[in-house]
C-alpha atoms as a PDB file:
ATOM      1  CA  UNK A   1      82.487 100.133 134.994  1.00  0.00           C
ATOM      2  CA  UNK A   2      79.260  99.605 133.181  1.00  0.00           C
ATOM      3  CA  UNK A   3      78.298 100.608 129.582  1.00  0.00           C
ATOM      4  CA  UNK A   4      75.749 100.991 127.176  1.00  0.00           C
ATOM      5  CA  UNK A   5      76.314 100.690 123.234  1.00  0.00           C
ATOM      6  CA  UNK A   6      74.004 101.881 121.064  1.00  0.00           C
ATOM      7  CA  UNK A   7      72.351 100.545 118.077  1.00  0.00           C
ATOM      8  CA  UNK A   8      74.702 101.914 115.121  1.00  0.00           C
ATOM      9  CA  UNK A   9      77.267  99.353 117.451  1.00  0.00           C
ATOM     10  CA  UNK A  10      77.046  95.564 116.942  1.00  0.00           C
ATOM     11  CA  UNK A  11      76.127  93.771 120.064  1.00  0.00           C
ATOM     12  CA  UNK A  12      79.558  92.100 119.541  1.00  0.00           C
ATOM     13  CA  UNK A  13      80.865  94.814 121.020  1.00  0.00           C
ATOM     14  CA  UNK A  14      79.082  94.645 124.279  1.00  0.00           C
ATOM     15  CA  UNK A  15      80.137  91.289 124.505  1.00  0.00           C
ATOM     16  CA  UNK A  16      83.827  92.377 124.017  1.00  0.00           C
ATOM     17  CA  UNK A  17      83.366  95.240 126.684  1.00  0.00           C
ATOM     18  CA  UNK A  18      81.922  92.126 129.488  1.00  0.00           C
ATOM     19  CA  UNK A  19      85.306  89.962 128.681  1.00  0.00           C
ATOM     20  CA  UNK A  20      87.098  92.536 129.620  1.00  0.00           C
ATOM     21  CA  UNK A  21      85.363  91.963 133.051  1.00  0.00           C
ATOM     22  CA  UNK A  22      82.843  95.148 133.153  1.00  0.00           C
ATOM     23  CA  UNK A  23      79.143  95.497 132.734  1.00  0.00           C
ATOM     24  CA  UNK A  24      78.035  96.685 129.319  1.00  0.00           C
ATOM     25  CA  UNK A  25      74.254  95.861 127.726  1.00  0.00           C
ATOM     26  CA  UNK A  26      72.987  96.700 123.717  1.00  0.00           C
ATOM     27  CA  UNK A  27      70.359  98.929 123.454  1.00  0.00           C
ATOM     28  CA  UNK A  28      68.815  95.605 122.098  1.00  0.00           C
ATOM     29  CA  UNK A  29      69.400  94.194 125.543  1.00  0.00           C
ATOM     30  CA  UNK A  30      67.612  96.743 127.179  1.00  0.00           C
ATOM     31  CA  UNK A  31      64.508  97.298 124.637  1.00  0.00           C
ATOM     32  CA  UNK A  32      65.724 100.548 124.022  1.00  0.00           C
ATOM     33  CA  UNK A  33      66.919  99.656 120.116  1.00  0.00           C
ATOM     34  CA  UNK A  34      64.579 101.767 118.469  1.00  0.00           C
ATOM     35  CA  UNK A  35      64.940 104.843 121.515  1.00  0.00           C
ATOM     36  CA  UNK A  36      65.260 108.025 120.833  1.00  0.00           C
ATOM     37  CA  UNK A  37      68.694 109.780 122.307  1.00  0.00           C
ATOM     38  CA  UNK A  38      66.737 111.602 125.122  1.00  0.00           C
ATOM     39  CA  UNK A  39      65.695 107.988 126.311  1.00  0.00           C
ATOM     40  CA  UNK A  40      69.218 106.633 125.700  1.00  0.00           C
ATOM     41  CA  UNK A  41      70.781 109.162 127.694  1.00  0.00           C
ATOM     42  CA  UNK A  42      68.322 108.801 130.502  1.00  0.00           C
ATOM     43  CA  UNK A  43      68.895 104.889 130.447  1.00  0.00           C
ATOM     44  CA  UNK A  44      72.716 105.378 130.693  1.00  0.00           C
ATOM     45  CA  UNK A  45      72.269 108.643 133.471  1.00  0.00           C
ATOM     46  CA  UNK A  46      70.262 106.118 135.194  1.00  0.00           C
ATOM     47  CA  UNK A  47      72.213 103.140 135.445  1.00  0.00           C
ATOM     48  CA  UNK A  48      75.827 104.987 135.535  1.00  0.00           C
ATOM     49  CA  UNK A  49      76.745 103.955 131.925  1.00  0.00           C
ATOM     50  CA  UNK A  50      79.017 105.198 129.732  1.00  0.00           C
ATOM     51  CA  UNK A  51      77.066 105.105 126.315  1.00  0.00           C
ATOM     52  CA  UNK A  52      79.376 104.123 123.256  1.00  0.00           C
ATOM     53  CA  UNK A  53      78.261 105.336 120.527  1.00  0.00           C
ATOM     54  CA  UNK A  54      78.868 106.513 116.777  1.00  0.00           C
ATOM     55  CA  UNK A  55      76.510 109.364 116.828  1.00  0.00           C
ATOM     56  CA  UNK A  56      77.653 112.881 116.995  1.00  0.00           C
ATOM     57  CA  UNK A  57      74.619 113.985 118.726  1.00  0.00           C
ATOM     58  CA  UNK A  58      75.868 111.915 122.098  1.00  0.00           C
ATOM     59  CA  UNK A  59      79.073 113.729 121.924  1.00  0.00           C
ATOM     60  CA  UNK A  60      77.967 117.054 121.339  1.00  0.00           C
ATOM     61  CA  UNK A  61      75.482 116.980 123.898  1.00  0.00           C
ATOM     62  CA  UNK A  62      78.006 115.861 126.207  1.00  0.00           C
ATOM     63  CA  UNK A  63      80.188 118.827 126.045  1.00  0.00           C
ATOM     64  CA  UNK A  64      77.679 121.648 126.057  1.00  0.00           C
ATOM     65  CA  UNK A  65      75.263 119.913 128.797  1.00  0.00           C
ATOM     66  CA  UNK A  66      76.988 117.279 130.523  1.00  0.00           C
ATOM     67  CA  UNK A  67      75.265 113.684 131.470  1.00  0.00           C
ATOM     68  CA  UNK A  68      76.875 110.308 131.378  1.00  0.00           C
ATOM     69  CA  UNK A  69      80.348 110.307 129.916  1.00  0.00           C
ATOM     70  CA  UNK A  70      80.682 109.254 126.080  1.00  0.00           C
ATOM     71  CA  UNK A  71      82.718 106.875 124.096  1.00  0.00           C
ATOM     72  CA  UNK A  72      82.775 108.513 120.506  1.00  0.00           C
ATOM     73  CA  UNK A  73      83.220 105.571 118.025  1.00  0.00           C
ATOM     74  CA  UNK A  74      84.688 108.228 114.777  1.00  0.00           C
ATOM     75  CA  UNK A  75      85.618 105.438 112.671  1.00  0.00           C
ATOM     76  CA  UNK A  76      84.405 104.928 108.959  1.00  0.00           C
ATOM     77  CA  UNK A  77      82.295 102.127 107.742  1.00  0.00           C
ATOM     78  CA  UNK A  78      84.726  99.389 109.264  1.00  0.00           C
ATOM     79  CA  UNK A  79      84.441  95.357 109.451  1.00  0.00           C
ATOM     80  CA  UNK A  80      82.822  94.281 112.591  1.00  0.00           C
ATOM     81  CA  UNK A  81      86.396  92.210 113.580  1.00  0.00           C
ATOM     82  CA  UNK A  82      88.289  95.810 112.678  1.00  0.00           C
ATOM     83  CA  UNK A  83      85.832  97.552 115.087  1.00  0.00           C
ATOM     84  CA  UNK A  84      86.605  94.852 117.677  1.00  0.00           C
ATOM     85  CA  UNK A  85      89.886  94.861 117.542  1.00  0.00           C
ATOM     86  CA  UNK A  86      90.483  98.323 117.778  1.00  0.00           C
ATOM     87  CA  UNK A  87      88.232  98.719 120.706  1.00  0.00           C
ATOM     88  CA  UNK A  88      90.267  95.834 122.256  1.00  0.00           C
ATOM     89  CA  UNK A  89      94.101  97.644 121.368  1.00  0.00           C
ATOM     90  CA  UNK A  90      92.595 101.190 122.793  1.00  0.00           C
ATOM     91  CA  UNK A  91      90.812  99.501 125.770  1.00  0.00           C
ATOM     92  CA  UNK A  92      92.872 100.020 128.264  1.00  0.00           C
ATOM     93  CA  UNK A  93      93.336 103.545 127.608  1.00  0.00           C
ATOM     94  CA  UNK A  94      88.974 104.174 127.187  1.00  0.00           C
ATOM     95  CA  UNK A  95      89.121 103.380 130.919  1.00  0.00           C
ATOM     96  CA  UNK A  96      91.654 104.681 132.117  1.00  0.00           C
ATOM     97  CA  UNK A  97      90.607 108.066 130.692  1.00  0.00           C
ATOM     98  CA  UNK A  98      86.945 107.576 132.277  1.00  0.00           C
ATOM     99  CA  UNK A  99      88.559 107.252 135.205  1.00  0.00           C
ATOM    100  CA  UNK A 100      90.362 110.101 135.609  1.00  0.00           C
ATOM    101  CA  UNK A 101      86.759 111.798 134.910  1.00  0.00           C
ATOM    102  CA  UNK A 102      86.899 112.656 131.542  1.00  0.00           C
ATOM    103  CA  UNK A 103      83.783 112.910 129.814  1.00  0.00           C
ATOM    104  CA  UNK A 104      84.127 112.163 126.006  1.00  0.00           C
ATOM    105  CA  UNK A 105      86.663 110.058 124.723  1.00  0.00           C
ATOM    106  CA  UNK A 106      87.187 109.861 120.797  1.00  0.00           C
ATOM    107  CA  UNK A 107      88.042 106.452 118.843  1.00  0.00           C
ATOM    108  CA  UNK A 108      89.294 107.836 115.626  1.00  0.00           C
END
């Protein structure tokens, strides 16, 4: 599975996402860290990535028009290591609901 975080996401996180054996780039990676959404969107619709994200606007857009499926980071200012760590307990589940085709997945 590939994925694309984006820039309110340390590029730790990417770099979690890969040990766990699956693609996943930083906007950084990809030159899109200053992008608008629109161009975000159309990076991840293009390359069949799931953006992770912490904006609203990703989710929202996702359920009333569809595109590449969302991970919706809801957590409060956190330390990176809390961020990674709760990606890493919830992990399994993230993909396993992607899978089964859902299309926004909340990490509250």
């Amino acid at each position: 599975m590939r994925f694309l975080v984006d820039a309110q996401l340390p590029p730790a996180l990417a770099r979690r996402i890969q040990a766990f054996g699956h693609i996943a780039e930083h906007v950084f990676d990809v030159g899109l860290a200053r992008a608008k959404d629109h161009e975000v969107r159309r990076h991840a619709e293009s390359t069949g990535a799931v953006i992770v994200s912490k904006d609203e606007d990703f989710a929202v857009f996702r359920v009333l028009r569809g595109g590449p499926q969302v991970v919706w980071v809801r957590l409060g200012n956190t330390r990176k290591a809390d961020l990674l760590r709760r990606i890493e307990t919830d992990f399994g589940a993230i993909v396993a609901a992607l899978e089964r085709g859902e299309g926004l997945i909340e990490i509250a």
